[in-house]
Protein backbone atom coordinates (compact mmCIF):
# COMPACT_ATOMS: atom_id res chain seq x y z
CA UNK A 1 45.47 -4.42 3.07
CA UNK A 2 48.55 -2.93 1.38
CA UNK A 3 51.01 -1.62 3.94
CA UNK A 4 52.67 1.12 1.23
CA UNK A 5 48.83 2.86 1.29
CA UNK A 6 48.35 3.32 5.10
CA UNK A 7 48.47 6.31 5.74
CA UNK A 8 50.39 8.11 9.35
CA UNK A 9 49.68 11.22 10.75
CA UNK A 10 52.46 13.33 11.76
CA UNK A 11 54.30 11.61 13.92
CA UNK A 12 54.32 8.47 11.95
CA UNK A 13 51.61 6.65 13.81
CA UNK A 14 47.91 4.92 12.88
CA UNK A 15 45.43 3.75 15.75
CA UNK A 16 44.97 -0.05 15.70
CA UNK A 17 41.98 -1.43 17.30
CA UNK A 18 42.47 -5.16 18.30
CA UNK A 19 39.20 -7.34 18.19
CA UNK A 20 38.85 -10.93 19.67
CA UNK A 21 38.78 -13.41 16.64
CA UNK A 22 36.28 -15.84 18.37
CA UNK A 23 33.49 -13.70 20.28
CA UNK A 24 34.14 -9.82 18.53
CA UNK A 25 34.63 -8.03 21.65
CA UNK A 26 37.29 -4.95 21.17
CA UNK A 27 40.16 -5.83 23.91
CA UNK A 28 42.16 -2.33 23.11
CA UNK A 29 43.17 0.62 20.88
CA UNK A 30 46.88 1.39 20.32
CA UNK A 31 49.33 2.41 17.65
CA UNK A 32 51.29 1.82 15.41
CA UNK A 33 54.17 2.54 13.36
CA UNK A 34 55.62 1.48 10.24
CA UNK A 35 58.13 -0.94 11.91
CA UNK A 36 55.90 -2.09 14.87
CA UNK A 37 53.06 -3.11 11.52
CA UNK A 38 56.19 -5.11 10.12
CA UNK A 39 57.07 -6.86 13.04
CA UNK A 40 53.36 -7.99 13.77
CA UNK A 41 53.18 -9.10 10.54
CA UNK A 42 56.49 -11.23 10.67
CA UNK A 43 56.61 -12.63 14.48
CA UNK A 44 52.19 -12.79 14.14
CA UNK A 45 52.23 -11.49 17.64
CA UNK A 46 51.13 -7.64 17.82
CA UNK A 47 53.48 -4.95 18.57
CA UNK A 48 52.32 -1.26 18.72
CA UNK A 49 54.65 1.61 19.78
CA UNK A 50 54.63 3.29 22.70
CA UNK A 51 54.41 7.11 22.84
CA UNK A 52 55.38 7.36 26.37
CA UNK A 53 58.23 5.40 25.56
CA UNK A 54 58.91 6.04 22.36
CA UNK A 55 59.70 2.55 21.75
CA UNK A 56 58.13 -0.76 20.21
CA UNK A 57 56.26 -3.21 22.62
CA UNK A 58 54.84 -6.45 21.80
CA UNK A 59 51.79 -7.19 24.14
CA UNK A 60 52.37 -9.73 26.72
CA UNK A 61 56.23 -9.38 26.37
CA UNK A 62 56.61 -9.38 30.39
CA UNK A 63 53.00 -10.65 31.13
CA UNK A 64 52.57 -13.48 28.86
CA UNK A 65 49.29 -12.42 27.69
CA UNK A 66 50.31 -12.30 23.88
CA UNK A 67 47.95 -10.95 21.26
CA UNK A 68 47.99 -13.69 17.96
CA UNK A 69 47.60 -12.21 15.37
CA UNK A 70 44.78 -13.18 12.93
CA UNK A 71 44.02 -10.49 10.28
CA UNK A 72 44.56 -7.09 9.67
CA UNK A 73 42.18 -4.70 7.90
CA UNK A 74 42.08 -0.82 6.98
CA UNK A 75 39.42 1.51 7.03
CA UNK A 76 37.98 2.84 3.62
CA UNK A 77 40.03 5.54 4.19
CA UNK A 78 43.58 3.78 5.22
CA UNK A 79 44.21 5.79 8.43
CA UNK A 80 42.73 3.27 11.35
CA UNK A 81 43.64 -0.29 11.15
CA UNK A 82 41.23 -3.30 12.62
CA UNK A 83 43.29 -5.94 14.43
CA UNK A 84 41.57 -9.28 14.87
CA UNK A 85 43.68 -11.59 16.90
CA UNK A 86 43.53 -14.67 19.31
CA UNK A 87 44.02 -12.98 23.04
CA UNK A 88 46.45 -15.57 25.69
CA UNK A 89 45.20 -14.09 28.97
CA UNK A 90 43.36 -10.53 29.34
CA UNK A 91 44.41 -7.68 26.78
CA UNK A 92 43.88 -5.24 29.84
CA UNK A 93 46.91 -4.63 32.44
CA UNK A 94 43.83 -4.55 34.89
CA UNK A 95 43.26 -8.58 34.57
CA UNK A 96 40.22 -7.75 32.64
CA UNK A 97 39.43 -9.22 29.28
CA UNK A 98 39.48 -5.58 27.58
CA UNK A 99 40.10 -2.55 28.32
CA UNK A 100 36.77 -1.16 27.46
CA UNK A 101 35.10 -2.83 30.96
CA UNK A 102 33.61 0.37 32.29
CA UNK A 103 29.89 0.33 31.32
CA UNK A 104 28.88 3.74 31.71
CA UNK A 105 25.38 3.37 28.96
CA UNK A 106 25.13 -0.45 27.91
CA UNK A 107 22.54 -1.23 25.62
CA UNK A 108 23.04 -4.84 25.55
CA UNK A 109 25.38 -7.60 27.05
CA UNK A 110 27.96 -8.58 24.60
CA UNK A 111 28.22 -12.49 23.58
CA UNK A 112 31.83 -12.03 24.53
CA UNK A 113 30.25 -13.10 28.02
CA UNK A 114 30.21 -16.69 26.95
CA UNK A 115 33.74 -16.69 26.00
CA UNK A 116 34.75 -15.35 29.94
CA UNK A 117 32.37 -17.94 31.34
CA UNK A 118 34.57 -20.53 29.48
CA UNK A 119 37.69 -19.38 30.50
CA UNK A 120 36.38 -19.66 34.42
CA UNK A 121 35.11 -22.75 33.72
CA UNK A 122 38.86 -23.90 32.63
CA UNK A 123 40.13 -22.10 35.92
CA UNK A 124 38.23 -24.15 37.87
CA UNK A 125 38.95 -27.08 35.99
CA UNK A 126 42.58 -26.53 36.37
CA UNK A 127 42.90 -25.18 40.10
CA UNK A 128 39.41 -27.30 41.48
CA UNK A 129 38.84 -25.32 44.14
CA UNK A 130 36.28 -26.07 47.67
CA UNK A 131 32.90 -25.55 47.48
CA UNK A 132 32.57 -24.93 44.04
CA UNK A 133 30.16 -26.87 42.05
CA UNK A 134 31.64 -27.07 39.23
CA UNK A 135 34.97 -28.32 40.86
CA UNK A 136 32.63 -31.08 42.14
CA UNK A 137 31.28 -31.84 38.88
CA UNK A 138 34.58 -31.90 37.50
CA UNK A 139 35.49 -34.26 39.82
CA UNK A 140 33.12 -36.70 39.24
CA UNK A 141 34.14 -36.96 35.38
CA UNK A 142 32.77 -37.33 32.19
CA UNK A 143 29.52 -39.87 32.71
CA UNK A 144 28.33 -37.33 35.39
CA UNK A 145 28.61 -34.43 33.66
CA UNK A 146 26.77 -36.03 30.15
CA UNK A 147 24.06 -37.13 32.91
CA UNK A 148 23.79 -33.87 33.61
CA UNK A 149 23.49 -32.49 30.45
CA UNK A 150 20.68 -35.39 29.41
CA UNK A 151 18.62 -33.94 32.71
CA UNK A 152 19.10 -30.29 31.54
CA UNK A 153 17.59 -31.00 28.17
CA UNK A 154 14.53 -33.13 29.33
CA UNK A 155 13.86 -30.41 31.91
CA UNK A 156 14.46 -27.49 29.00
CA UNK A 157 11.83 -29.56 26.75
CA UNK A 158 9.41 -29.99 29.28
CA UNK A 159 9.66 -25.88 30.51
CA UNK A 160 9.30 -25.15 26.25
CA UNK A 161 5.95 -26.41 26.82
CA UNK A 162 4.54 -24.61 29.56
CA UNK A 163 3.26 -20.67 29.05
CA UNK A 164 6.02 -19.57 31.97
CA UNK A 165 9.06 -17.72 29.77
CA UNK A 166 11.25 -17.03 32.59
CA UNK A 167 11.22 -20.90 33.87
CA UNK A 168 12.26 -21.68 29.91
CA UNK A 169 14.80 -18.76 30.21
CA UNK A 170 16.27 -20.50 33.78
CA UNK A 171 16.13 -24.47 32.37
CA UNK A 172 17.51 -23.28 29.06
CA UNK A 173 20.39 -21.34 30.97
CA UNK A 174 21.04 -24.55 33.13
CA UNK A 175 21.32 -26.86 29.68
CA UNK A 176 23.72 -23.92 28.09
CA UNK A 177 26.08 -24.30 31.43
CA UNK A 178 26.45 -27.17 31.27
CA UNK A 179 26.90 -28.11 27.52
CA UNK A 180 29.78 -25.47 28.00
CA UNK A 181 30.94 -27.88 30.87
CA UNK A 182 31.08 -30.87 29.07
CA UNK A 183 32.92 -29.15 26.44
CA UNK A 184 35.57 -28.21 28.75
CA UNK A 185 35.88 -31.73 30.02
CA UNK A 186 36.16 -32.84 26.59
CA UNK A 187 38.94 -29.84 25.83
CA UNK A 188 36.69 -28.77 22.90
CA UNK A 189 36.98 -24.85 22.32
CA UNK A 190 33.73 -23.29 22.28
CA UNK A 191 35.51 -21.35 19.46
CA UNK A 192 35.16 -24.61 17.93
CA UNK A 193 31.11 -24.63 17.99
CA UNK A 194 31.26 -21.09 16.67
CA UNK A 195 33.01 -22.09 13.44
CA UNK A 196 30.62 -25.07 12.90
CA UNK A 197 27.36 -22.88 13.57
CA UNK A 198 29.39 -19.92 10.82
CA UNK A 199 30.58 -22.89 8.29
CA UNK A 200 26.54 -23.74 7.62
CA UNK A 201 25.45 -20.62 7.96
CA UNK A 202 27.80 -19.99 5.22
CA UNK A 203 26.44 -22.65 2.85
């Protein structure tokens, strides 16, 4: 992208549409200006400018939930710009992940599920609270929860042989949980499996 061919409209402004780096979801549309594009670029956290405000504002400047800046891409005709960044808490000043939560016609769920399942898996992790089963697997450690994942994949194999889909669908489910457990034991990022899975499939 070369800054010098973006082009404004008439009050000096270009919608940027900020896309999680890891799972693809879009978290938000803004804009931007020539100095808020210049000071994402330099600080790497995102700044848009505010109409109501007229003023620059860096997301997550009283919230905390930053926007990281990854990459930055214009359209083929250099008047919308594609932000892909690393999200620090939810994008939306509703607590939700993005601001596009309101599912009026859904075709199909979005993968970006998996990465919200981790991040509640974390929460529970860090605030362990009663009655929750996965608190309680937390708190029995690592060896339990491998255990666990040994007896989700024998029962997973064993369902892949029968002719009954949905009990494949429900065992396969239980071994996905809780691989995504044990990687949050382990402090692995599922972002992490991602890039392995991309890196081959690159090959």
């Amino acid at each position: 992208m070369n800054p010098t061919e973006l082009k404004y409209d008439q009050n000096g402004l270009i919608p940027a549409i900020v896309q999680d780096s890891v799972t693809r979801q879009v978290l938000m549309l803004a804009f931007m200006n020539r100095e808020s594009l210049q000071k994402t670029l330099d600080t790497r956290l995102i700044t848009f400018y505010s109409r109501s405000r007229q003023q620059l504002w860096t997301k997550g400047e009283t919230s905390g939930n930053t926007l990281e800046l990854v990459q930055i891409q214009a359209d083929c005709d250099s008047d919308t710009l594609l932000v892909t960044a690393k999200p620090n808490g939810p994008a939306c000043h509703t607590g939700n992940t993005s601001c596009f939560f309101e599912n009026e016609f859904r075709i199909e769920e979005s993968y970006g599920f998996l990465k919200q399942l981790e991040d509640l898996l974390r929460n529970r992790k860090h605030e362990m609270p009663e009655g929750s089963y996965t608190s309680r697997m937390f708190a029995k450690g690592l060896d339990k929860i491998t255990q666990k994942v040994g007896e989700e994949a024998i029962e997973t194999v064993i369902a892949s042989k029968n002719d009954d889909e949905g009990e494949f669908i429900y065992e396969a489910s239980d071994l996905l949980f809780h691989l995504m457990l044990l990687m949050v034991e382990k402090e692995v990022p599922f972002a992490r499996l991602i890039d392995e899975l991309e890196r081959r499939h690159s090959k």
